[in-house]
Protein backbone atom coordinates (compact mmCIF):
# COMPACT_ATOMS: atom_id res chain seq x y z
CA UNK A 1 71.73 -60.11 -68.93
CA UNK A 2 70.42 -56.59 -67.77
CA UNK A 3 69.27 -56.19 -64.55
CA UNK A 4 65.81 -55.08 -64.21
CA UNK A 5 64.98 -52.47 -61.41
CA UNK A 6 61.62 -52.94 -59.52
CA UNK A 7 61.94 -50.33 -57.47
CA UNK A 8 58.66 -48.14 -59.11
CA UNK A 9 56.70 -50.81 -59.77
CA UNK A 10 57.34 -51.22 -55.62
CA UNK A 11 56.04 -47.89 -54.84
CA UNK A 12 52.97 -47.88 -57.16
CA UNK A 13 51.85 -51.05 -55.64
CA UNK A 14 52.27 -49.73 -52.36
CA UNK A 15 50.14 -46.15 -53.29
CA UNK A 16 47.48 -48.47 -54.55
CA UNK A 17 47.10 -50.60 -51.50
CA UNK A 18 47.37 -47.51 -49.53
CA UNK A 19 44.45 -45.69 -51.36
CA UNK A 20 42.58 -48.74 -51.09
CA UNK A 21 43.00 -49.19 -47.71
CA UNK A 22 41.86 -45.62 -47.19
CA UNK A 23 38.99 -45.98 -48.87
CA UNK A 24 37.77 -49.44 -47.78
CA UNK A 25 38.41 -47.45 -43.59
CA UNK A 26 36.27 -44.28 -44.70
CA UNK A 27 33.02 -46.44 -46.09
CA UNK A 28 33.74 -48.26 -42.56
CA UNK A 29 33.52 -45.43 -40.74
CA UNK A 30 30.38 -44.13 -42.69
CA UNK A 31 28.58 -47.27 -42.42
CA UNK A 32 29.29 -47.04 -38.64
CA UNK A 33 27.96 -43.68 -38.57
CA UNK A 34 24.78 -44.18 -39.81
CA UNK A 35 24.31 -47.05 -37.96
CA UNK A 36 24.58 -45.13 -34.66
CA UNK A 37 22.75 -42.07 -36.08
CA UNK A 38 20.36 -44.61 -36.22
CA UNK A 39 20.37 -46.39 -33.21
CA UNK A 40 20.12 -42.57 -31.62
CA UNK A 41 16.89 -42.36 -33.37
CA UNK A 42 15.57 -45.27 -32.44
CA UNK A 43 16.67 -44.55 -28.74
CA UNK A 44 15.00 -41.58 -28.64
CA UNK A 45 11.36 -42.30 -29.92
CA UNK A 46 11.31 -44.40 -26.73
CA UNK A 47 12.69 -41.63 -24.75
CA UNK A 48 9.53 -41.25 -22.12
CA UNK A 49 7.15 -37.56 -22.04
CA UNK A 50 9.11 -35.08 -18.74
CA UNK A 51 7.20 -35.55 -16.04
CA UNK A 52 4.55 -32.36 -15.86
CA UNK A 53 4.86 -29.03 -13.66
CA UNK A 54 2.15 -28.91 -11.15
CA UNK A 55 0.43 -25.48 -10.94
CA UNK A 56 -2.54 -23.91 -9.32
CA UNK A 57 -5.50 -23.29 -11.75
CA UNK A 58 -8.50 -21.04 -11.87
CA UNK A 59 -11.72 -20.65 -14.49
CA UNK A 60 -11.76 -17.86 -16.90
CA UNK A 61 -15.35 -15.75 -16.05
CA UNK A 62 -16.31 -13.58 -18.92
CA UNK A 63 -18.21 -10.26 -17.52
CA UNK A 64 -19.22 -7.15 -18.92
CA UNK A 65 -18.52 -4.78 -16.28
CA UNK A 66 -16.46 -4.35 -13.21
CA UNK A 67 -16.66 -2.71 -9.60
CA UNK A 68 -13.79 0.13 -8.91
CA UNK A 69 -13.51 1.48 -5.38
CA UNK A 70 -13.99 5.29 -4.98
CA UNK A 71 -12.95 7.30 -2.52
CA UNK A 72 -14.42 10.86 -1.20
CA UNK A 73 -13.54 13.57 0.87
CA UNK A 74 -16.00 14.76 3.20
CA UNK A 75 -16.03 16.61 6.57
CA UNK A 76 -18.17 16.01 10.03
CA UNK A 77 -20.98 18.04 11.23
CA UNK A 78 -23.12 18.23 14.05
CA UNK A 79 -26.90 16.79 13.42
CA UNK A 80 -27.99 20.17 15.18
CA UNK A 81 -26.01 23.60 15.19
CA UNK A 82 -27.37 26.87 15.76
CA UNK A 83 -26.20 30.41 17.29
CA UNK A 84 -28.40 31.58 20.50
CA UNK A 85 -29.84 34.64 20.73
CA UNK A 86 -32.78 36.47 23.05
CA UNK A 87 -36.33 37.35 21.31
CA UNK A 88 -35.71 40.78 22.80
CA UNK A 89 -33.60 43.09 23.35
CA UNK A 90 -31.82 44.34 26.32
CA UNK A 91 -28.50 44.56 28.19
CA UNK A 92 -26.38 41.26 29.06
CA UNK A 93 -25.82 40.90 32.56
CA UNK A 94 -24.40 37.47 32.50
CA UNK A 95 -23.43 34.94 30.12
CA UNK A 96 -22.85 31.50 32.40
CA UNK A 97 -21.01 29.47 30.01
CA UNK A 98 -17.59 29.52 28.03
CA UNK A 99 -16.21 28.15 24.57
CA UNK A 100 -15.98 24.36 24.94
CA UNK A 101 -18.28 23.77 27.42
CA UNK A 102 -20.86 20.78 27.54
CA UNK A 103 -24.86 21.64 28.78
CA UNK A 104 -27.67 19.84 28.70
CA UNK A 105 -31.20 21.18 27.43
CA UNK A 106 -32.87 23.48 29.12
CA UNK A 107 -29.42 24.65 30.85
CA UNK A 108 -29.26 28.45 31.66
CA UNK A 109 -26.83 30.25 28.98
CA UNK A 110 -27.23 33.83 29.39
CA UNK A 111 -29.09 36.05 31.06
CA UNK A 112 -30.33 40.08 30.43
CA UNK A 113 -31.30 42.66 32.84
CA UNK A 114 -35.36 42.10 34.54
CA UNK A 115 -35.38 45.55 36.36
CA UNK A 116 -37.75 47.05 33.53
CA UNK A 117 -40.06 43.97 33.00
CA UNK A 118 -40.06 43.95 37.24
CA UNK A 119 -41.38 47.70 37.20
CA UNK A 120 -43.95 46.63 34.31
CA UNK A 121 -45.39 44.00 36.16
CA UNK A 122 -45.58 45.82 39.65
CA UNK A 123 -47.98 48.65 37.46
CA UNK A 124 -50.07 46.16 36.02
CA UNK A 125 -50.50 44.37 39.41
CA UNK A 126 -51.60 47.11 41.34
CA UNK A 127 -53.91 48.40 38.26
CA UNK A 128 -55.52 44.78 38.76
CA UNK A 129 -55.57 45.84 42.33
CA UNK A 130 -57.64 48.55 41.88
CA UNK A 131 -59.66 47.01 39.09
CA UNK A 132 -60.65 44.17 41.62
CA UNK A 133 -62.09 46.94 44.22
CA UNK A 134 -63.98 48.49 41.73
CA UNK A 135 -65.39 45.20 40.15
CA UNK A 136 -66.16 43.80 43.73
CA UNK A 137 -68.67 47.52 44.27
CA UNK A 138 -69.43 46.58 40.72
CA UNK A 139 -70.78 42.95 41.84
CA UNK A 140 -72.61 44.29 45.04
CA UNK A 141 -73.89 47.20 42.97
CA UNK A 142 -75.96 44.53 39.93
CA UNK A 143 -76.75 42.57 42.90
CA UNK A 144 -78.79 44.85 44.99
CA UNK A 145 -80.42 46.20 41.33
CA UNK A 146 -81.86 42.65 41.01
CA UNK A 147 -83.33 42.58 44.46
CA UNK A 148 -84.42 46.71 44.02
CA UNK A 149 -86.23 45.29 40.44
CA UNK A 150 -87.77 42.44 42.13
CA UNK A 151 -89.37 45.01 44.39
CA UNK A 152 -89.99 47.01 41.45
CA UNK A 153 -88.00 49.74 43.25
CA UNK A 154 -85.69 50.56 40.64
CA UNK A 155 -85.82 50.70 36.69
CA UNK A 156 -84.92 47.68 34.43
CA UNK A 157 -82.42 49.94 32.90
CA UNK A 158 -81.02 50.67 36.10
CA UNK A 159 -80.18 46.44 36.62
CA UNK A 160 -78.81 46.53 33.20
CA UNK A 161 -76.37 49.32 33.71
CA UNK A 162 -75.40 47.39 36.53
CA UNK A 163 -74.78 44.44 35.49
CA UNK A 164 -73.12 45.93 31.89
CA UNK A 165 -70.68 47.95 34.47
CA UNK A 166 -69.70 44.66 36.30
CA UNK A 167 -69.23 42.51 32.94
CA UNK A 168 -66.87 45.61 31.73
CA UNK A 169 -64.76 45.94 35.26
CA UNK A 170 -64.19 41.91 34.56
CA UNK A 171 -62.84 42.29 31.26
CA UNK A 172 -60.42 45.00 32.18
CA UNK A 173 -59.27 42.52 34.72
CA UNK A 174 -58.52 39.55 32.29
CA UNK A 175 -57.02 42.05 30.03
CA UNK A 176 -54.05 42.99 32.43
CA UNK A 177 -54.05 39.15 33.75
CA UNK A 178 -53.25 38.38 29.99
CA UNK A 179 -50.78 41.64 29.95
CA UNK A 180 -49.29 40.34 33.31
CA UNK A 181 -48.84 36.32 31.97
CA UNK A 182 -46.72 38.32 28.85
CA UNK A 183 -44.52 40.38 31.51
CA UNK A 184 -43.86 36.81 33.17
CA UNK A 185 -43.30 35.41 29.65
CA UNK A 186 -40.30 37.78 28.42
CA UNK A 187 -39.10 37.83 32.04
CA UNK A 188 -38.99 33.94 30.96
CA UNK A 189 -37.33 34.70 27.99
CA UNK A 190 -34.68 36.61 29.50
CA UNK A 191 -33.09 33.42 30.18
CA UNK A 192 -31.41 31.96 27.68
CA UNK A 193 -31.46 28.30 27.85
CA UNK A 194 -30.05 25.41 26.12
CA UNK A 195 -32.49 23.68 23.09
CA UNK A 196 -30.87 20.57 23.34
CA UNK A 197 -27.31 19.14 25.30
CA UNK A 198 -24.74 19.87 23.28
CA UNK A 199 -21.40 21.97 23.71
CA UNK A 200 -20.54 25.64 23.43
CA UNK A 201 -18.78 26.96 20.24
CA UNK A 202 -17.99 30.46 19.59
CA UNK A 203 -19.00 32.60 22.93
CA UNK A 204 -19.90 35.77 20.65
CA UNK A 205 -20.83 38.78 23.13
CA UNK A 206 -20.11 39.19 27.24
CA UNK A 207 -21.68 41.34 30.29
CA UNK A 208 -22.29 44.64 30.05
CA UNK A 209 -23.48 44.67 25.66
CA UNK A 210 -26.63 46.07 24.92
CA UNK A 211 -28.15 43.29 22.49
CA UNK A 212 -30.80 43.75 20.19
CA UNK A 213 -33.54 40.75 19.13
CA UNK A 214 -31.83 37.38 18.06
CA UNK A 215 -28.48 39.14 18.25
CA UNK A 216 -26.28 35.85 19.07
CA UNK A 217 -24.49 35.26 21.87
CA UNK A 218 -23.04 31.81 21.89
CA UNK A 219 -22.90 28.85 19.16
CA UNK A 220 -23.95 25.37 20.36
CA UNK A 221 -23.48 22.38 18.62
CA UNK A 222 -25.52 19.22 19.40
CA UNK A 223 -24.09 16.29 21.12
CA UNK A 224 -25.83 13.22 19.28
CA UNK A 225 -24.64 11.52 16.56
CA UNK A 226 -22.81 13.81 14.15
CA UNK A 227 -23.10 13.75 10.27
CA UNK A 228 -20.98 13.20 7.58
CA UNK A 229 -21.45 15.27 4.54
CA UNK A 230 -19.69 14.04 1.21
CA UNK A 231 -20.16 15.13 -2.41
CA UNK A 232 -20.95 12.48 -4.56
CA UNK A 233 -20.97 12.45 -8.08
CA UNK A 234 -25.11 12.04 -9.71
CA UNK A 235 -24.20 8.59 -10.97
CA UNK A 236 -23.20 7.21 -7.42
CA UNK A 237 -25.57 8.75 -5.43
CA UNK A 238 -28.57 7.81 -8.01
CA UNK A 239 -27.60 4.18 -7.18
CA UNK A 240 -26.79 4.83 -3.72
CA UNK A 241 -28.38 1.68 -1.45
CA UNK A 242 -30.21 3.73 0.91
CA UNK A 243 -30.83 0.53 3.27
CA UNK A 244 -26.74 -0.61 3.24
CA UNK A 245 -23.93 0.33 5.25
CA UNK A 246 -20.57 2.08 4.02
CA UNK A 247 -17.53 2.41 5.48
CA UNK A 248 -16.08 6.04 6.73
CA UNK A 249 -12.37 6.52 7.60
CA UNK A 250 -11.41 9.59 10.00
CA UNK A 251 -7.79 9.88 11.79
CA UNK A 252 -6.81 6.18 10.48
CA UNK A 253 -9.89 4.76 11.66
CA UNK A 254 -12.91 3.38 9.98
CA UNK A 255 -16.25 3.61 10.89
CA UNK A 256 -20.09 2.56 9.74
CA UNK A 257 -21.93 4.88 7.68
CA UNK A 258 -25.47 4.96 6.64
CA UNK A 259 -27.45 7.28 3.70
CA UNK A 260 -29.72 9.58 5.41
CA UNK A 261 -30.41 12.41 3.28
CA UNK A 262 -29.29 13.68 -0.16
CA UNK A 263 -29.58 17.06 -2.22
CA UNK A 264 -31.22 17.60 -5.37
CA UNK A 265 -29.28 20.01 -6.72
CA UNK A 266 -25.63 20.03 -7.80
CA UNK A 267 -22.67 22.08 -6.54
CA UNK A 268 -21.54 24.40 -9.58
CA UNK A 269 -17.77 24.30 -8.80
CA UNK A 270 -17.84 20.59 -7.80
CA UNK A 271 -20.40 19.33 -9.39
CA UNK A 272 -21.21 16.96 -7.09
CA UNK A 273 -24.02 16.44 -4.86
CA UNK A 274 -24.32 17.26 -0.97
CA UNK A 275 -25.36 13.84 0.82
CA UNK A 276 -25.14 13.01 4.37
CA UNK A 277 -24.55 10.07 6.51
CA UNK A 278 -25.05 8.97 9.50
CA UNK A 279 -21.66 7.25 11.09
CA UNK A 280 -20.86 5.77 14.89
CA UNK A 281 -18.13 8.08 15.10
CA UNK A 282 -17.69 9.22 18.57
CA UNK A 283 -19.62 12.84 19.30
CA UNK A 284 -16.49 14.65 20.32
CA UNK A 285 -14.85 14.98 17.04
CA UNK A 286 -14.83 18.21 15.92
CA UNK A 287 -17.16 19.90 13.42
CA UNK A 288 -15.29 20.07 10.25
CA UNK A 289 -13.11 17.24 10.78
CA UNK A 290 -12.07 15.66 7.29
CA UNK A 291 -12.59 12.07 6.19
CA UNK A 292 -12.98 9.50 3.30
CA UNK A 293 -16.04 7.53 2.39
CA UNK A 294 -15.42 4.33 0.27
CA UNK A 295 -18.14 3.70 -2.76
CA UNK A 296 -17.86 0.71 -5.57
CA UNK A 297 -18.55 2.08 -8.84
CA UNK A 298 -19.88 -0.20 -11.86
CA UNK A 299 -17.75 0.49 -14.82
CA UNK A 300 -18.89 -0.79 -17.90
CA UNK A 301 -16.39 -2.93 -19.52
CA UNK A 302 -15.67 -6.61 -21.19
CA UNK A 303 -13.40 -8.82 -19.73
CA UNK A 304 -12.56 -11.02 -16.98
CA UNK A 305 -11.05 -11.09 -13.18
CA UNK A 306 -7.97 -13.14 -12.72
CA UNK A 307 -5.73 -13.50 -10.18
CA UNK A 308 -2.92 -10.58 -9.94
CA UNK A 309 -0.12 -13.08 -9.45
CA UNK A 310 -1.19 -15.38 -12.92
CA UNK A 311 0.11 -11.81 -14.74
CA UNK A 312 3.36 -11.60 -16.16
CA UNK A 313 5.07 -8.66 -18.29
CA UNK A 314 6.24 -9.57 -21.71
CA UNK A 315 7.98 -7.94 -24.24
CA UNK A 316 7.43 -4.43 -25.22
CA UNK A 317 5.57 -3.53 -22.20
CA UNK A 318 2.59 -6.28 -22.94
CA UNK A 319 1.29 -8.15 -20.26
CA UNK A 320 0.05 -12.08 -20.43
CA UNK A 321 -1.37 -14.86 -18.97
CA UNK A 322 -0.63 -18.46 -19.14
CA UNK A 323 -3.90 -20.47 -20.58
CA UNK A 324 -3.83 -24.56 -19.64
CA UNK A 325 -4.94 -26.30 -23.17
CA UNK A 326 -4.78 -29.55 -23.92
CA UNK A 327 -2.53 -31.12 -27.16
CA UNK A 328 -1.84 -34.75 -28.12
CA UNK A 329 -3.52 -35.74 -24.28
CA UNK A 330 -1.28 -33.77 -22.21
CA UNK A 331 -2.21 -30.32 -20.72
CA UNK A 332 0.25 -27.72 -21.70
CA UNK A 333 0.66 -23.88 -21.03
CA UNK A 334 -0.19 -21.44 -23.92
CA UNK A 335 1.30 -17.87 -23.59
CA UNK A 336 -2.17 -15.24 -24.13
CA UNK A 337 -1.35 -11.95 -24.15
CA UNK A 338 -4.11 -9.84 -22.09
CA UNK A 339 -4.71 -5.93 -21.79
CA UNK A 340 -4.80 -4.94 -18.30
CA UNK A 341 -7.47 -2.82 -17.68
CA UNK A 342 -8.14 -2.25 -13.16
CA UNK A 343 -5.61 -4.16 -10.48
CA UNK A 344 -6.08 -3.92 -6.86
CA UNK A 345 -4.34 -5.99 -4.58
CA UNK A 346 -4.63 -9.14 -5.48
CA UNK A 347 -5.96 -9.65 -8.61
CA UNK A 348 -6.47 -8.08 -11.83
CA UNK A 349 -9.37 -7.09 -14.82
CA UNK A 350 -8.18 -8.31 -18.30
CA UNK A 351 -9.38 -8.06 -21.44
CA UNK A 352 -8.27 -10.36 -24.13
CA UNK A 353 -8.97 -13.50 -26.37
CA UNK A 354 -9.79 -15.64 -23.22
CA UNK A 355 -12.80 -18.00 -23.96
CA UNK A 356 -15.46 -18.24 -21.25
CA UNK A 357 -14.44 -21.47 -18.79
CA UNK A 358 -11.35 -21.83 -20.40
CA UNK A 359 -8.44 -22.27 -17.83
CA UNK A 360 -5.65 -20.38 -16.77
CA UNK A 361 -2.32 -20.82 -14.33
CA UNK A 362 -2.66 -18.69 -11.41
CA UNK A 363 1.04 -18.38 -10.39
CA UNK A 364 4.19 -19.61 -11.10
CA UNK A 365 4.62 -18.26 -14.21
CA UNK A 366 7.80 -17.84 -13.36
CA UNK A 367 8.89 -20.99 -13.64
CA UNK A 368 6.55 -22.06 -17.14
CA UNK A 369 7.74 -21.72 -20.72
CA UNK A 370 5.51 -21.67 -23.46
CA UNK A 371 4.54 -25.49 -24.83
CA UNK A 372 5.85 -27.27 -20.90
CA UNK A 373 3.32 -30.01 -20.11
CA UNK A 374 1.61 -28.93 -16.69
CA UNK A 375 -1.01 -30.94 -13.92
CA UNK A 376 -3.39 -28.32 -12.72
CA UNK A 377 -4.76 -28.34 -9.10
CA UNK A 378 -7.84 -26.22 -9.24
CA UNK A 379 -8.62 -24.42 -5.38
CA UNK A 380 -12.11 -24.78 -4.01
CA UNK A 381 -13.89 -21.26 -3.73
């Protein structure tokens, strides 16, 4: 009998249980896989919403203009400055004050020489001398005429030549009186006094100068309240509140500053207008001294304040703004890119598509990505 080898009936067997057992272990494993791919996704629709940043809010203010602050340059000056001179002429013979000095009104400056105004007055005095004699013989003379006409001793032409001779001598005596009063006025004015307290500038001329008429001799500069004089553009000074207070720097410090006076017409190389104000400076600065005046100027221009720190820079040089807006019942930030248009210190003039009353994240936006769920807290003003 032959002997029958089972040998490769052995080995297919044994492939086909293997492949079987293969395949029967990979539906296994894919049934278990979706069955945790599921439970995953069941898992995570119960997952609960992360708990919301909480950031400082503000309300978005639509406006169509906005206040810059200006600055000007603009230099002190006394309220009253003149130079001093005499109404005549004559020669200096003492000038009693020196550059820097403080008088008060009616203080002697300078004087010129008397000598000739003396002489003057000593020939008019005794011609008024004389005048007096001859109008006293002139008085006794009209009076004896009246009591010779009474008598009818004399001619009524004879009173009235009398009495015409007396009224003449009389006038000749008022007219050097009035000559004599204008001696003793120039000898007055050759005193040169002080129009109001102040201190000495430029000392100009000294002893020993013949001067002519209203030739100066010193500079004096009053001591109230100086000015300020700025040139201010038409616009500004237009508007300018004549009734408010401004504020006026000099050597780092400020100071008040009130309108007082403005020009009409307009500088040709700065175009600008001459105005002056009144400031509590202290009177001892010097004339000329520099300073700034700070204005507000209206620009017009739509848009909105917000603050400086709610600005962040973006991509490509753009700047934005994080806007609180509410989806599916949470609050969430929305990324608004805003043109910057005026920053000062702390905050900023925007223009954008920002809806009136809408809100917007104040700071932080550092620490806020597009889409995170935020709790505002809005800050009483």
């Amino acid at each position: 009998m032959p002997k029958f080898n089972n040998a490769p009936v052995l080995r297919n067997v044994g492939t086909l249980l293997s492949t079987m057992m293969t395949i029967a272990l990979a539906f296994g494993l894919i049934i278990g896989g979706t069955a945790a791919i599921g439970a995953r996704s069941n898992r995570s629709e119960t997952v609960p919403v992360a708990q919301p940043i909480i950031v400082s809010a503000s309300v978005i203010s639509h406006q169509d203009h906005y206040q810059v602050p200006a600055t000007f340059i603009g230099r002190i000056e006394a309220a009253q400055k003149t130079d001093l001179g005499f109404e005549t002429g004559g020669t200096l013979v003492a000038v009693l004050v020196d550059e820097g000095d403080t008088v008060n009104k009616g203080q002697i400056i300078a004087q010129i020489d008397t000598r000739a105004l003396a002489a003057e007055r000593d020939v008019h005095i005794a011609a008024k001398d004389a005048l007096l004699a001859k109008q006293e013989l002139a008085q006794l003379n009209a009076d004896r005429s009246i009591i010779l006409a009474q008598r009818q001793a004399v001619s009524v032409k004879r009173v009235d030549e009398s009495r015409l001779k007396l009224a003449q001598i009389t006038a000749e005596v008022r007219r050097i009186d009035a000559t004599i009063a204008t001696i003793d006025l120039a000898a007055e004015k050759t005193e040169l006094r002080a129009p109001f307290s102040g201190r000495i500038g430029e000392r100009y001329l000294d002893p020993g100068t013949r001067i002519g008429a209203t030739q100066p001799i010193v500079s004096i500069s009053a001591s109230s309240a100086p000015r300020f004089r700025v040139g201010l553009p038409n616009d500004l000074l237009d508007n300018l509140d004549r009734s408010a207070t401004y504020t006026a720097s000099f050597r780092g410090q400020s100071f008040s500053a009130i309108p007082i006076a403005g020009r009409r017409d307009v500088d040709p190389l700065t175009r600008t207008r001459a105005t002056l104000f009144e400031i509590d400076a202290p009177h001892d600065f010097p004339d000329g001294t520099l300073g700034h005046l700070t204005l507000t100027r209206d620009i017009r221009g739509n848009g909105a304040w917000v603050e400086l720190s709610a600005i962040s820079e973006g991509e490509r040089g753009l700047w934005s703004i994080y806007l609180v807006k509410e989806e599916d019942g949470h609050n969430v930030a929305k990324r608004e890119v805003v043109e910057l248009i005026f920053f000062d210190d702390d905050r900023a003039f925007v223009h954008g598509s920002l809806s009136d009353g809408a809100s917007y994240i104040t700071n932080g936006s550092h620490r806020i990505s597009a889409g995170q769920t935020v709790q505002t807290t809005f800050s009483k003003e």
